[in-house]
PDB file of N, CA and C in Angstrom:
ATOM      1  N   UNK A   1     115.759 134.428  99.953  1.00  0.00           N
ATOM      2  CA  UNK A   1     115.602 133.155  99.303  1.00  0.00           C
ATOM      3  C   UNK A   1     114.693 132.273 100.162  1.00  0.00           C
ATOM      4  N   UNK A   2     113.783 131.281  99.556  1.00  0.00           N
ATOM      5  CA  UNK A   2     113.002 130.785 100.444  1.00  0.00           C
ATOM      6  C   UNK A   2     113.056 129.290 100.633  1.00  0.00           C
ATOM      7  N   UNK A   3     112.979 128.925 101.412  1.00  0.00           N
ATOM      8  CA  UNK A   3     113.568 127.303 102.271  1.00  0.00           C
ATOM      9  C   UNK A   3     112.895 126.372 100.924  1.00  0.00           C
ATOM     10  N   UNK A   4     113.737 125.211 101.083  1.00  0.00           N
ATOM     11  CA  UNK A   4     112.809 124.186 100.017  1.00  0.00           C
ATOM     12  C   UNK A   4     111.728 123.500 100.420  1.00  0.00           C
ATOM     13  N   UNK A   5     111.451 123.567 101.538  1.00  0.00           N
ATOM     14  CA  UNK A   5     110.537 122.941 102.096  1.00  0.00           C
ATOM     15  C   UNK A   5     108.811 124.081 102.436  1.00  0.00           C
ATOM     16  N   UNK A   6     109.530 125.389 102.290  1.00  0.00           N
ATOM     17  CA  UNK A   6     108.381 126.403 101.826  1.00  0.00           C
ATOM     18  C   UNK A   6     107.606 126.128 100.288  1.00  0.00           C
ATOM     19  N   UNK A   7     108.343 125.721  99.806  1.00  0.00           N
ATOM     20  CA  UNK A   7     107.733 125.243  97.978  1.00  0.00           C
ATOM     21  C   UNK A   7     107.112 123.609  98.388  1.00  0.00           C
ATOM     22  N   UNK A   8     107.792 122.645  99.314  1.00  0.00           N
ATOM     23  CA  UNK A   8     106.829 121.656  99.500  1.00  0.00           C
ATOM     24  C   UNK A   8     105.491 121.770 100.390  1.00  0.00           C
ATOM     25  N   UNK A   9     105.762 122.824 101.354  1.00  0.00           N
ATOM     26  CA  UNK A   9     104.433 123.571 101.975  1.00  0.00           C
ATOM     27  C   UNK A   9     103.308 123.602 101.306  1.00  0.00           C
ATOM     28  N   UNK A  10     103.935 124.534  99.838  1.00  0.00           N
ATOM     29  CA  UNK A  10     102.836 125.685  99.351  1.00  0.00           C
ATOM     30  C   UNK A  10     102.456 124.520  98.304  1.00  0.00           C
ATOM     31  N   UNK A  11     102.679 123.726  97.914  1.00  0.00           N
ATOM     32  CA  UNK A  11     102.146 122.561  97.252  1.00  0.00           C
ATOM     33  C   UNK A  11     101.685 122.001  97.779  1.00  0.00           C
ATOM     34  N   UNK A  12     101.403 121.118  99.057  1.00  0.00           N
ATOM     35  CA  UNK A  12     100.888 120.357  99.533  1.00  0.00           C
ATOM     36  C   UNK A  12      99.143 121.469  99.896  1.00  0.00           C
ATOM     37  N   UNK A  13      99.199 122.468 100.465  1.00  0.00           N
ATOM     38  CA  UNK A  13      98.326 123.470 100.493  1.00  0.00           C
ATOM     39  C   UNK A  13      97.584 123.506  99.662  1.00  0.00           C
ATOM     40  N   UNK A  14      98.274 123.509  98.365  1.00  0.00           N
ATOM     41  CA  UNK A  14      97.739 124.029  96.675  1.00  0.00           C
ATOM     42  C   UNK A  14      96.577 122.665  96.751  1.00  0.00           C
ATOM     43  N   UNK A  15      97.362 121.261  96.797  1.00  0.00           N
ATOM     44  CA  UNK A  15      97.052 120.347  96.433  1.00  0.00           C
ATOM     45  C   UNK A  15      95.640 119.715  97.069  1.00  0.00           C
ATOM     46  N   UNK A  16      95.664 120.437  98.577  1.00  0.00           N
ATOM     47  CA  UNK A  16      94.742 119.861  99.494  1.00  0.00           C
ATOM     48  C   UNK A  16      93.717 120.271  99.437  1.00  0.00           C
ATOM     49  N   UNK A  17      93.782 121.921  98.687  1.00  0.00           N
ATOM     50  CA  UNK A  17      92.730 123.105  98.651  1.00  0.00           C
ATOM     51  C   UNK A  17      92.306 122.439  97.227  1.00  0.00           C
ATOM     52  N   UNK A  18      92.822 122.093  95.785  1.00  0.00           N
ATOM     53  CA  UNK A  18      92.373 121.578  95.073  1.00  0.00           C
ATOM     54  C   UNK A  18      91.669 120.696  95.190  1.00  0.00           C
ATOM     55  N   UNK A  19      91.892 119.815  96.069  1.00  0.00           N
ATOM     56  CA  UNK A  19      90.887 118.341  95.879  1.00  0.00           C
ATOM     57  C   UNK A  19      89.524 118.967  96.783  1.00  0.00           C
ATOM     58  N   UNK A  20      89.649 119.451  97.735  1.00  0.00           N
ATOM     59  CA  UNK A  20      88.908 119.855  98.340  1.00  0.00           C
ATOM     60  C   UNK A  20      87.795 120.271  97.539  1.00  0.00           C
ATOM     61  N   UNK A  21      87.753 121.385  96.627  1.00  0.00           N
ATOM     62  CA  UNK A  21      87.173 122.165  95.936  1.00  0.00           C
ATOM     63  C   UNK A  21      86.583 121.175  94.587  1.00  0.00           C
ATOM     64  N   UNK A  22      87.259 120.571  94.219  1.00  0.00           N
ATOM     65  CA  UNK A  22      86.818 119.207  93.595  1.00  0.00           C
ATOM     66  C   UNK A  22      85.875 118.394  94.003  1.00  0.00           C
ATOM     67  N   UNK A  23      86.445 118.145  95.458  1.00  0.00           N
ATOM     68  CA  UNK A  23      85.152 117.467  95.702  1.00  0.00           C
ATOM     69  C   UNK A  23      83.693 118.016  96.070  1.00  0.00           C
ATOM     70  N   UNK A  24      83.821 119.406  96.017  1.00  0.00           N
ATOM     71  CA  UNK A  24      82.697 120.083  96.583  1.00  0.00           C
ATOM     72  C   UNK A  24      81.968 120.210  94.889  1.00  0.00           C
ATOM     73  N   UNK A  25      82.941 120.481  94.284  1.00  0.00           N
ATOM     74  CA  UNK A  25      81.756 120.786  92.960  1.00  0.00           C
ATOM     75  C   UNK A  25      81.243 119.315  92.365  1.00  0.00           C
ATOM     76  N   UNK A  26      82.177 118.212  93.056  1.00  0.00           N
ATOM     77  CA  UNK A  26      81.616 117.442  92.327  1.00  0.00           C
ATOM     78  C   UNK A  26      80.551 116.529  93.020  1.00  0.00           C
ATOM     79  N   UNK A  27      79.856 117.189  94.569  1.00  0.00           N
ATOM     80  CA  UNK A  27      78.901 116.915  95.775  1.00  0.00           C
ATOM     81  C   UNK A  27      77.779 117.607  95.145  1.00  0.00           C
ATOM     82  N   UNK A  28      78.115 119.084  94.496  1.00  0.00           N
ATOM     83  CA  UNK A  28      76.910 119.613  93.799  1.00  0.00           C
ATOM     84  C   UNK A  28      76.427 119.261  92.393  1.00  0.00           C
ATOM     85  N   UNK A  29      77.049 119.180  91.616  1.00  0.00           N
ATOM     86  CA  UNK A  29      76.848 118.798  90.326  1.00  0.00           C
ATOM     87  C   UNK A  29      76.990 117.285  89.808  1.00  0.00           C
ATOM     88  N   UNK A  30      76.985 116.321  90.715  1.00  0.00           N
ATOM     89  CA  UNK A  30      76.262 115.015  90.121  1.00  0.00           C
ATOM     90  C   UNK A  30      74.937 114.606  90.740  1.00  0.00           C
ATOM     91  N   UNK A  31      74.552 113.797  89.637  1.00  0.00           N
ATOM     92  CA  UNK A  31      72.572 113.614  89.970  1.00  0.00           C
ATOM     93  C   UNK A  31      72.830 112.691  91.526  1.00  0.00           C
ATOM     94  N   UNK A  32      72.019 112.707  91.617  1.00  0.00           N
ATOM     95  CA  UNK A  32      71.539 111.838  93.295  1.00  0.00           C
ATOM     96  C   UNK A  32      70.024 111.692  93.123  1.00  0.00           C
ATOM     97  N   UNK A  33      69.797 110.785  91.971  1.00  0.00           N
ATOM     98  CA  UNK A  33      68.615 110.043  92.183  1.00  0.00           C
ATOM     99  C   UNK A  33      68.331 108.408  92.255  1.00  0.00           C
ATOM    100  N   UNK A  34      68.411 108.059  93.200  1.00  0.00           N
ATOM    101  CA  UNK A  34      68.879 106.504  93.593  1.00  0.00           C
ATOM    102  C   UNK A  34      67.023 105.981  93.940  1.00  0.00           C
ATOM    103  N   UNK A  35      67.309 104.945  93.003  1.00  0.00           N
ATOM    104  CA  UNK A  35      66.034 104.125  92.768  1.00  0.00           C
ATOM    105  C   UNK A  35      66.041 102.889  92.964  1.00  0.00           C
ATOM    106  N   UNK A  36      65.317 102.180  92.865  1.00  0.00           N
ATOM    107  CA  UNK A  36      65.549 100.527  93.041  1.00  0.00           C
ATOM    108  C   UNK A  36      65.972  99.872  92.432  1.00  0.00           C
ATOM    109  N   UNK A  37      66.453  99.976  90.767  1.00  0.00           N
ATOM    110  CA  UNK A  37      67.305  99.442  89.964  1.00  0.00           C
ATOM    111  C   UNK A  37      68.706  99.824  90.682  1.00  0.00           C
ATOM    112  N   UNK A  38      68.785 101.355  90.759  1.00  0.00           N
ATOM    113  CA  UNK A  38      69.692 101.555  90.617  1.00  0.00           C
ATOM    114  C   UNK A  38      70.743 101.509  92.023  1.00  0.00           C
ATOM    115  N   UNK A  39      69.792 100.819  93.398  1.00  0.00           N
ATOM    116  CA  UNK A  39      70.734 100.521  94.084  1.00  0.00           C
ATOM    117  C   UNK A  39      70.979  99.245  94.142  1.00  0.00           C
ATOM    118  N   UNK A  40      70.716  98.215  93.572  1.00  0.00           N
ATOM    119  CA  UNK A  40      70.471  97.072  93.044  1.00  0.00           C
ATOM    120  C   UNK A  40      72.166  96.678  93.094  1.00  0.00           C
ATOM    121  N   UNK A  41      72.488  95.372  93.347  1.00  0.00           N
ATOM    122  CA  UNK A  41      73.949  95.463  92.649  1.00  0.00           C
ATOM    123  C   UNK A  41      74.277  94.913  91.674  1.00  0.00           C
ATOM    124  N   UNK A  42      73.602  94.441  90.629  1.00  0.00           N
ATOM    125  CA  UNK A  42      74.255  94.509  89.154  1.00  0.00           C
ATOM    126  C   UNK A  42      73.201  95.465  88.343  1.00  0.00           C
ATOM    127  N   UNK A  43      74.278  96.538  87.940  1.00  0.00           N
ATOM    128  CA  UNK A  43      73.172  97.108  87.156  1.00  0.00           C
ATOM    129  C   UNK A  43      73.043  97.062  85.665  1.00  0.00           C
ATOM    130  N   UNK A  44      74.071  96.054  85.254  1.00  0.00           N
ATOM    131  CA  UNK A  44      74.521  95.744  83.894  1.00  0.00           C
ATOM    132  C   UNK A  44      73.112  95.387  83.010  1.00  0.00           C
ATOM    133  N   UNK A  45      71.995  94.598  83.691  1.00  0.00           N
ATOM    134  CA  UNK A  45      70.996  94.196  82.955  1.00  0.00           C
ATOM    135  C   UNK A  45      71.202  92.464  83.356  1.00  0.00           C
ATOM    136  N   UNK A  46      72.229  92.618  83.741  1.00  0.00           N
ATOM    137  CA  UNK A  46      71.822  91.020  83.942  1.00  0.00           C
ATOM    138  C   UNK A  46      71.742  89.975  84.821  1.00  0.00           C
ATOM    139  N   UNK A  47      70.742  89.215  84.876  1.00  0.00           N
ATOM    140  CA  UNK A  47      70.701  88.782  86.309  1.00  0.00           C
ATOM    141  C   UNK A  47      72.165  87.606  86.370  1.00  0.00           C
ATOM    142  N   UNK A  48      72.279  87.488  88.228  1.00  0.00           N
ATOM    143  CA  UNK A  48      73.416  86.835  88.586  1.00  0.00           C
ATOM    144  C   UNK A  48      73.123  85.424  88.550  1.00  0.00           C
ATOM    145  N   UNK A  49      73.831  84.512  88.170  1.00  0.00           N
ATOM    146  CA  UNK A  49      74.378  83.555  88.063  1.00  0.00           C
ATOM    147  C   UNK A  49      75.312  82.977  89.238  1.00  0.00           C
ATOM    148  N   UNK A  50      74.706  81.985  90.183  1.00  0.00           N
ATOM    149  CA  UNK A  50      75.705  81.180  91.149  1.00  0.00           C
ATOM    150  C   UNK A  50      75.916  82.439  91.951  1.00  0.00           C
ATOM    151  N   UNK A  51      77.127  82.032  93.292  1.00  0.00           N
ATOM    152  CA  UNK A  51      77.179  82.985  94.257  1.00  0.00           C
ATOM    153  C   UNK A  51      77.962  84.121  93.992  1.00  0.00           C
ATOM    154  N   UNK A  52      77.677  85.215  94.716  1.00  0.00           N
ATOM    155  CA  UNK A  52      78.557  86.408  93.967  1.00  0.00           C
ATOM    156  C   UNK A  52      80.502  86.567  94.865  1.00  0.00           C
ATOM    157  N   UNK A  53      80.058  85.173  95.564  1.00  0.00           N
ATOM    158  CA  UNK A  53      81.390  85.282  96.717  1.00  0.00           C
ATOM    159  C   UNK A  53      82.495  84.561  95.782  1.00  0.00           C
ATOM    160  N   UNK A  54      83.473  84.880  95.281  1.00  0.00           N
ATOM    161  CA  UNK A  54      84.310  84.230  94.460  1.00  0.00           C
ATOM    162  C   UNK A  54      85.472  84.708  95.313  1.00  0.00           C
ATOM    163  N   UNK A  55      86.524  83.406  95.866  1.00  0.00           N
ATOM    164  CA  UNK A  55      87.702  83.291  96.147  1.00  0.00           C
ATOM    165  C   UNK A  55      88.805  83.343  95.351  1.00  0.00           C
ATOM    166  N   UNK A  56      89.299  84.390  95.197  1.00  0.00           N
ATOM    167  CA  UNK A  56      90.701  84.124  94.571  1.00  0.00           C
ATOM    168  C   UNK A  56      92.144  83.892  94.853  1.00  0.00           C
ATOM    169  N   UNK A  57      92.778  83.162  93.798  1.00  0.00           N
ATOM    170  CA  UNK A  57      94.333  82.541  94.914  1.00  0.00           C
ATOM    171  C   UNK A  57      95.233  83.595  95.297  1.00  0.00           C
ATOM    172  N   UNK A  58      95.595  84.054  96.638  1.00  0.00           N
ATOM    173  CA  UNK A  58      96.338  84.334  97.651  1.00  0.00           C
ATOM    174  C   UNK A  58      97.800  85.145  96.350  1.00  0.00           C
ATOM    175  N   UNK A  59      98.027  83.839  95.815  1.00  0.00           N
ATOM    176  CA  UNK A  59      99.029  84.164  94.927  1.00  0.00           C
ATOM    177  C   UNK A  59      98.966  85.934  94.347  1.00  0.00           C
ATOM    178  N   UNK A  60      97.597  85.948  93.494  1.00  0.00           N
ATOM    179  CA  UNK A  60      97.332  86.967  92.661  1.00  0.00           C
ATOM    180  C   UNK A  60      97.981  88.644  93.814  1.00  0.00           C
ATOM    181  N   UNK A  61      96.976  88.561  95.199  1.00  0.00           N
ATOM    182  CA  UNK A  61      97.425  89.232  95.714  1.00  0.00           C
ATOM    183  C   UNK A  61      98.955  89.611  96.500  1.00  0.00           C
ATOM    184  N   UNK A  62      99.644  88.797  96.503  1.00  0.00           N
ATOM    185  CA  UNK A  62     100.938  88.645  96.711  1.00  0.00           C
ATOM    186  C   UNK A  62     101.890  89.003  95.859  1.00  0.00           C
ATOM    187  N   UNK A  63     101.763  88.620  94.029  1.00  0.00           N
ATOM    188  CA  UNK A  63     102.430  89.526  93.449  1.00  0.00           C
ATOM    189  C   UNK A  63     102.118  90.873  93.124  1.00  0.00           C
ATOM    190  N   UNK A  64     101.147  91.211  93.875  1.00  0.00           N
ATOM    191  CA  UNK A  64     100.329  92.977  93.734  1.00  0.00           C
ATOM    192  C   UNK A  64     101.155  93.685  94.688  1.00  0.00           C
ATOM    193  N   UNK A  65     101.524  92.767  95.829  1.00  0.00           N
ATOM    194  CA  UNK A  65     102.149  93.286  96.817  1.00  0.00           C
ATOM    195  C   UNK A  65     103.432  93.649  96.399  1.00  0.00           C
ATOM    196  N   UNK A  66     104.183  92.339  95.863  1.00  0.00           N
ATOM    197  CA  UNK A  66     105.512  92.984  95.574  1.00  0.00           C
ATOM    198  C   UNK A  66     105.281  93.493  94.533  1.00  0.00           C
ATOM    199  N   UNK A  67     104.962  93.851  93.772  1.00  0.00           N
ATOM    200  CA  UNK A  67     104.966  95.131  92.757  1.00  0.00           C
ATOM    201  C   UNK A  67     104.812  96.266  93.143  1.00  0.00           C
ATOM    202  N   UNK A  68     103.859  96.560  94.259  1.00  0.00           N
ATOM    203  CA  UNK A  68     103.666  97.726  94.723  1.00  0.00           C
ATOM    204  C   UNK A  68     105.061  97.959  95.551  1.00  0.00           C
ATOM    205  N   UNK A  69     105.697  97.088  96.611  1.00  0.00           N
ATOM    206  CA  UNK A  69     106.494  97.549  96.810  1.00  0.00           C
ATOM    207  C   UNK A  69     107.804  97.613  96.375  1.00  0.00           C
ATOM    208  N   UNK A  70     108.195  96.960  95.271  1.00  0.00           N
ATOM    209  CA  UNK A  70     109.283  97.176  94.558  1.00  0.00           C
ATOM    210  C   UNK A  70     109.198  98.796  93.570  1.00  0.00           C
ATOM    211  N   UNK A  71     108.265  98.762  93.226  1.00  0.00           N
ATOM    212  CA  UNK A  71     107.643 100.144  92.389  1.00  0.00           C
ATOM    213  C   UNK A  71     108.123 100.831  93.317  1.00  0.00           C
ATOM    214  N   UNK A  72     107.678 100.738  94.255  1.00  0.00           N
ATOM    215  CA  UNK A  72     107.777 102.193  95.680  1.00  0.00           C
ATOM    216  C   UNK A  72     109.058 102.408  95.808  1.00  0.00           C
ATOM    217  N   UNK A  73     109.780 101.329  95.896  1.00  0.00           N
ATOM    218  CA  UNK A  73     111.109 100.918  95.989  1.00  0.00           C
ATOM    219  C   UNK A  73     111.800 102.033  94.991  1.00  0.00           C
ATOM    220  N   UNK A  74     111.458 101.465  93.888  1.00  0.00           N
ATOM    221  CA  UNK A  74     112.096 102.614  92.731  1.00  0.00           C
ATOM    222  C   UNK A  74     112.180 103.973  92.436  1.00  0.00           C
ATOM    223  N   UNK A  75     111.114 104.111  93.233  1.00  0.00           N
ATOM    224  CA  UNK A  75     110.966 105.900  93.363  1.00  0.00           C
ATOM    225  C   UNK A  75     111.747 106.478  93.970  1.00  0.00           C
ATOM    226  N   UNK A  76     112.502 105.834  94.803  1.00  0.00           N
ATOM    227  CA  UNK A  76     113.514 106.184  95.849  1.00  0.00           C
ATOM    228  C   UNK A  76     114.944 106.300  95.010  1.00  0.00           C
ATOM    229  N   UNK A  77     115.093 105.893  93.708  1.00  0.00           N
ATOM    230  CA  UNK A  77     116.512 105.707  92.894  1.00  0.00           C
ATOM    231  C   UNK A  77     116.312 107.813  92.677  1.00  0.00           C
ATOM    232  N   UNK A  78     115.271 108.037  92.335  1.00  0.00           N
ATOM    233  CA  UNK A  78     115.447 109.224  91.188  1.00  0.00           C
ATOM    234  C   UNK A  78     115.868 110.445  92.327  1.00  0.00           C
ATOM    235  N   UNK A  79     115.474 110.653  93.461  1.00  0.00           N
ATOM    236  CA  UNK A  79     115.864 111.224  94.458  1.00  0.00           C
ATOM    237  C   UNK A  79     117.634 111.443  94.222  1.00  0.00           C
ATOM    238  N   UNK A  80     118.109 109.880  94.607  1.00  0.00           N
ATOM    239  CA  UNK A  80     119.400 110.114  94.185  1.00  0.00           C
ATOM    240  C   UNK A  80     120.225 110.290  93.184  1.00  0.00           C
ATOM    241  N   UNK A  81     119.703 109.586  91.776  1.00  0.00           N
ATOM    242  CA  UNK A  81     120.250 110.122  91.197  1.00  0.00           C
ATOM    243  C   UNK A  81     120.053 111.365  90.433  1.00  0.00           C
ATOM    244  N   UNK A  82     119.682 112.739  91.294  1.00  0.00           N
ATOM    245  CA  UNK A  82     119.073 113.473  90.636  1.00  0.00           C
ATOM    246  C   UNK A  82     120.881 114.406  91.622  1.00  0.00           C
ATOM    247  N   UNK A  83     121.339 114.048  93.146  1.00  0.00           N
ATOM    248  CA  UNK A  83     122.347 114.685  93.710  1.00  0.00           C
ATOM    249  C   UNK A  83     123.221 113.502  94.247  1.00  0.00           C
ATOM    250  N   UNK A  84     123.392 112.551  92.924  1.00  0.00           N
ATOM    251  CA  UNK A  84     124.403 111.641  92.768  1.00  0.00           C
ATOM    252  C   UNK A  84     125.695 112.097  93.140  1.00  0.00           C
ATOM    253  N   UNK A  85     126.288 113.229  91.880  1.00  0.00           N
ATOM    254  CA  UNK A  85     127.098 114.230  92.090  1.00  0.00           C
ATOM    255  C   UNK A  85     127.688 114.705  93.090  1.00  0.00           C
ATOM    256  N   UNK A  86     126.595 115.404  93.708  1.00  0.00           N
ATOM    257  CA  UNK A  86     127.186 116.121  95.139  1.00  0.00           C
ATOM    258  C   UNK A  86     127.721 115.376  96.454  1.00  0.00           C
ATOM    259  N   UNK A  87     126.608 113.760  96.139  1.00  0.00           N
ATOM    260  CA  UNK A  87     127.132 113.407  97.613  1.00  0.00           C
ATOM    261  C   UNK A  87     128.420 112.358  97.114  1.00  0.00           C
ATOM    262  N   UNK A  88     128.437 112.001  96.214  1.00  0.00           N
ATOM    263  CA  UNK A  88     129.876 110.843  95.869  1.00  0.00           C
ATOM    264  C   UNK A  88     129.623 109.660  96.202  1.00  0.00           C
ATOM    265  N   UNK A  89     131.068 109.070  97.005  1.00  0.00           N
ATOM    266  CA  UNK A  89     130.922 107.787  96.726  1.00  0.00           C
ATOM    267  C   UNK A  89     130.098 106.683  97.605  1.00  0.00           C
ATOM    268  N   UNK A  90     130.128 107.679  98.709  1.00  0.00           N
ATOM    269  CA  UNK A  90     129.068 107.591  99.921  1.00  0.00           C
ATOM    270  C   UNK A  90     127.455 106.993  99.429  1.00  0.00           C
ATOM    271  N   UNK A  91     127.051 107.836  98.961  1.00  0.00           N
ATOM    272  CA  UNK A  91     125.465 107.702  98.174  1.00  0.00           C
ATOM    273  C   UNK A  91     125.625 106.783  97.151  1.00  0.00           C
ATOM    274  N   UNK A  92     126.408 106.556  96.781  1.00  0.00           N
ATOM    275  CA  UNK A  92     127.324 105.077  95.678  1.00  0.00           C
ATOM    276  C   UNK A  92     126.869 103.479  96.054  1.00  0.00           C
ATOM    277  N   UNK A  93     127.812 103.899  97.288  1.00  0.00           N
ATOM    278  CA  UNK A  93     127.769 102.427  98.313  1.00  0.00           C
ATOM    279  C   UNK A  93     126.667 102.475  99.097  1.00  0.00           C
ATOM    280  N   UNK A  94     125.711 103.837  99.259  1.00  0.00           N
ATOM    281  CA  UNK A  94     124.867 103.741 100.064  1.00  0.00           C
ATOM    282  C   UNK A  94     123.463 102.837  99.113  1.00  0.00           C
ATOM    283  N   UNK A  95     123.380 103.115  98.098  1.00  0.00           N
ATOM    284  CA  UNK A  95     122.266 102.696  96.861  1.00  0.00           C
ATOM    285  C   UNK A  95     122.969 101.542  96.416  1.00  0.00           C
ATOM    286  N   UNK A  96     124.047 100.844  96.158  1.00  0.00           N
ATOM    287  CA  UNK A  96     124.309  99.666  96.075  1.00  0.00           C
ATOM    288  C   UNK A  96     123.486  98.777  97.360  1.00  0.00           C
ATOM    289  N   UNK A  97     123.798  99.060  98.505  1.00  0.00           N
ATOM    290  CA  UNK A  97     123.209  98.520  99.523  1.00  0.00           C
ATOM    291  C   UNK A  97     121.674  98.276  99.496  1.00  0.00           C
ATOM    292  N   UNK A  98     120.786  99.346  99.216  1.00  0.00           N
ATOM    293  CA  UNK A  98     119.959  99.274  99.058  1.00  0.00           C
ATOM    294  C   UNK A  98     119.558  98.429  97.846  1.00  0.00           C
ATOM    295  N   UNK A  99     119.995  98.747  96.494  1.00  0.00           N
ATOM    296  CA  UNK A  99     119.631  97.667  95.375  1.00  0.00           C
ATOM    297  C   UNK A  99     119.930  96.458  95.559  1.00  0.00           C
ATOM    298  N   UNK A 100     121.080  96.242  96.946  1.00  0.00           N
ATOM    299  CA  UNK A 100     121.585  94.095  97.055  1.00  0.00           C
ATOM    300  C   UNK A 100     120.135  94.035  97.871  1.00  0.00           C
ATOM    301  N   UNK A 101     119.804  94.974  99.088  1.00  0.00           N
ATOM    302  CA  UNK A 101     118.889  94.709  99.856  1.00  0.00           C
ATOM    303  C   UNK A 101     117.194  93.474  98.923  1.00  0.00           C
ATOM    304  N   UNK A 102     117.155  94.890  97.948  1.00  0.00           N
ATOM    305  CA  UNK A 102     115.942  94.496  97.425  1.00  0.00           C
ATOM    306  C   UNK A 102     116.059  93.421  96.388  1.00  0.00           C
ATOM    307  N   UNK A 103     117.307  93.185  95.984  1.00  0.00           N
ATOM    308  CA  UNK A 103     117.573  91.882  95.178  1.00  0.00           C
ATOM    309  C   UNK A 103     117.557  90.594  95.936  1.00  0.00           C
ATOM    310  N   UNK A 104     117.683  90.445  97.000  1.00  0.00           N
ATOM    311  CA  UNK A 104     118.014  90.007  98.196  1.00  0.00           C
ATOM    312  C   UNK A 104     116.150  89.308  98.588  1.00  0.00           C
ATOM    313  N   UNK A 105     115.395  90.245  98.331  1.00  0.00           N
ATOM    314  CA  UNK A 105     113.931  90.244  99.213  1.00  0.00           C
ATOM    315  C   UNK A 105     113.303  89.918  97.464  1.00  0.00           C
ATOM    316  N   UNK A 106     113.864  90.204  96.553  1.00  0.00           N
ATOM    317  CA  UNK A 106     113.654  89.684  94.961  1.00  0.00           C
ATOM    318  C   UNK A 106     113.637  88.005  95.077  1.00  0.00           C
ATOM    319  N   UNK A 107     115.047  87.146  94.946  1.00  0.00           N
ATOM    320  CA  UNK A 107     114.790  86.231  95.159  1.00  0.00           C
ATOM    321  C   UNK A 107     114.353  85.557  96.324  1.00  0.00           C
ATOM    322  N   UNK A 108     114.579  85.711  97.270  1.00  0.00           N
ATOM    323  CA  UNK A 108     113.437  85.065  98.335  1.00  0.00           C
ATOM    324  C   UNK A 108     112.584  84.806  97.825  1.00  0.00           C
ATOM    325  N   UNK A 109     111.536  85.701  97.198  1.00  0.00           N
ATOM    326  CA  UNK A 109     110.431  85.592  96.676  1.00  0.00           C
ATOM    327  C   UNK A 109     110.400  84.564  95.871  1.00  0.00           C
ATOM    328  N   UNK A 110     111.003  84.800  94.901  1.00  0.00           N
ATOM    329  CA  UNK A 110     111.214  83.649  93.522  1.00  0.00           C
ATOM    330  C   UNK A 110     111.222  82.620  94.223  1.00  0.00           C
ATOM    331  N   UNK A 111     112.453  82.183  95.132  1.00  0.00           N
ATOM    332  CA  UNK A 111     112.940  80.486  95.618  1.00  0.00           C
ATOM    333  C   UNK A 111     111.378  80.358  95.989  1.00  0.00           C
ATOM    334  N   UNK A 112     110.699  81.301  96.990  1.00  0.00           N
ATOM    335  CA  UNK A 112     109.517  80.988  97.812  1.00  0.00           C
ATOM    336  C   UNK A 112     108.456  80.319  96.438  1.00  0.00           C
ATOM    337  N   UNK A 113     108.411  80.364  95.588  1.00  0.00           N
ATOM    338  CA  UNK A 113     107.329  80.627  94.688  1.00  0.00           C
ATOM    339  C   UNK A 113     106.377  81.502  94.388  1.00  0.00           C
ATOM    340  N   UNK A 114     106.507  82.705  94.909  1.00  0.00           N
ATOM    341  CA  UNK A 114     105.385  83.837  94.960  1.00  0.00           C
ATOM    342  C   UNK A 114     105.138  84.026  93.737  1.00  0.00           C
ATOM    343  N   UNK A 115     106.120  83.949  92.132  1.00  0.00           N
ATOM    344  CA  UNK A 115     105.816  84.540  91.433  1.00  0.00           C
ATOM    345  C   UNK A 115     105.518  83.852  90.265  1.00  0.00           C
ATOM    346  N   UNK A 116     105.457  82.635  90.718  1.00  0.00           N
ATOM    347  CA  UNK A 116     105.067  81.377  89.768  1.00  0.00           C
ATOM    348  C   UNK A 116     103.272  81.624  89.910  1.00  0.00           C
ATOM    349  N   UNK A 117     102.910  81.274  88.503  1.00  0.00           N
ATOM    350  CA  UNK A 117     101.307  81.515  88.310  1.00  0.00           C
ATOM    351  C   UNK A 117     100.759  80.286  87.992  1.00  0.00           C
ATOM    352  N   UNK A 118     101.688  79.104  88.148  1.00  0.00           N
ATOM    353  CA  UNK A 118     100.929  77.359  87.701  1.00  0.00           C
ATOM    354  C   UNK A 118     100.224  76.944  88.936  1.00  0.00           C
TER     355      UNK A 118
END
C-alpha cells in the first residue's frame, strides 16, 4: 500500500512537469514581434488623457485582503469536515475555536470600518 503523501508527491511532480511543458510550448509558439506601437503602453488606439498615476483608496485594498484571507480561512473547514467523524469531539471544539477566532478578527474589522465603502 502506498503512503498518502506518495500520491501528494506524484502530483505535485505531475503538476510541476505540466506547467513546465506549458510554458515551453507556449515560449515557442507565440509571435514575438514587438514594434513601436506595440510596445507603446496603450495599445487600445487611444491616446491618454491626464496622468496615468491614479491613487486609489487604501480601503479597496484592505477589503481584498480580508477576503483573501477569510477565503483561505475557509479552505481549512473542508479538510475537517471531510474526518469530522474520526476525530470527535476534539476537532469539534478544536474548529469552534477557530470559527470564534475568525469571527473575532471579522468584527474588529467592521467596528474598525474596513468594510464600509462611504
Amino acid at each position: 500500500m502506498v503512503n498518502d503523501n506518495a500520491y501528494i508527491g506524484l502530483i505535485l511532480i505531475v503538476s510541476v512537469v505540466f506547467v513546465g511543458i506549458a510554458f515551453l510550448i507556449a515560449r515557442i509558439l507565440r509571435p514575438n514581434r514587438p514594434d513601436k506601437v506595440k510596445l507603446s503602453t496603450y495599445e487600445c488606439g487611444e491616446i491618454p488623457v491626464g496622468p496615468s498615476w491614479i491613487q486609489f483608496n487604501v480601503r479597496y485594498y484592505l477589503v481584498a485582503l480580508i477576503f483573501v484571507i477569510f477565503d483561505v480561512e475557509t479552505v481549512f473547514l473542508y479538510p475537517w469536515a471531510v474526518v469530522y467523524r474520526r476525530l470527535g469531539l476534539f476537532a469539534f471544539v478544536e474548529m469552534v475555536i477557530f470559527i470564534g477566532i475568525l469571527l473575532v478578527g471579522l468584527i474588529y474589522a467592521w467596528k474598525k470600518g474596513a468594510l464600509r465603502w462611504v
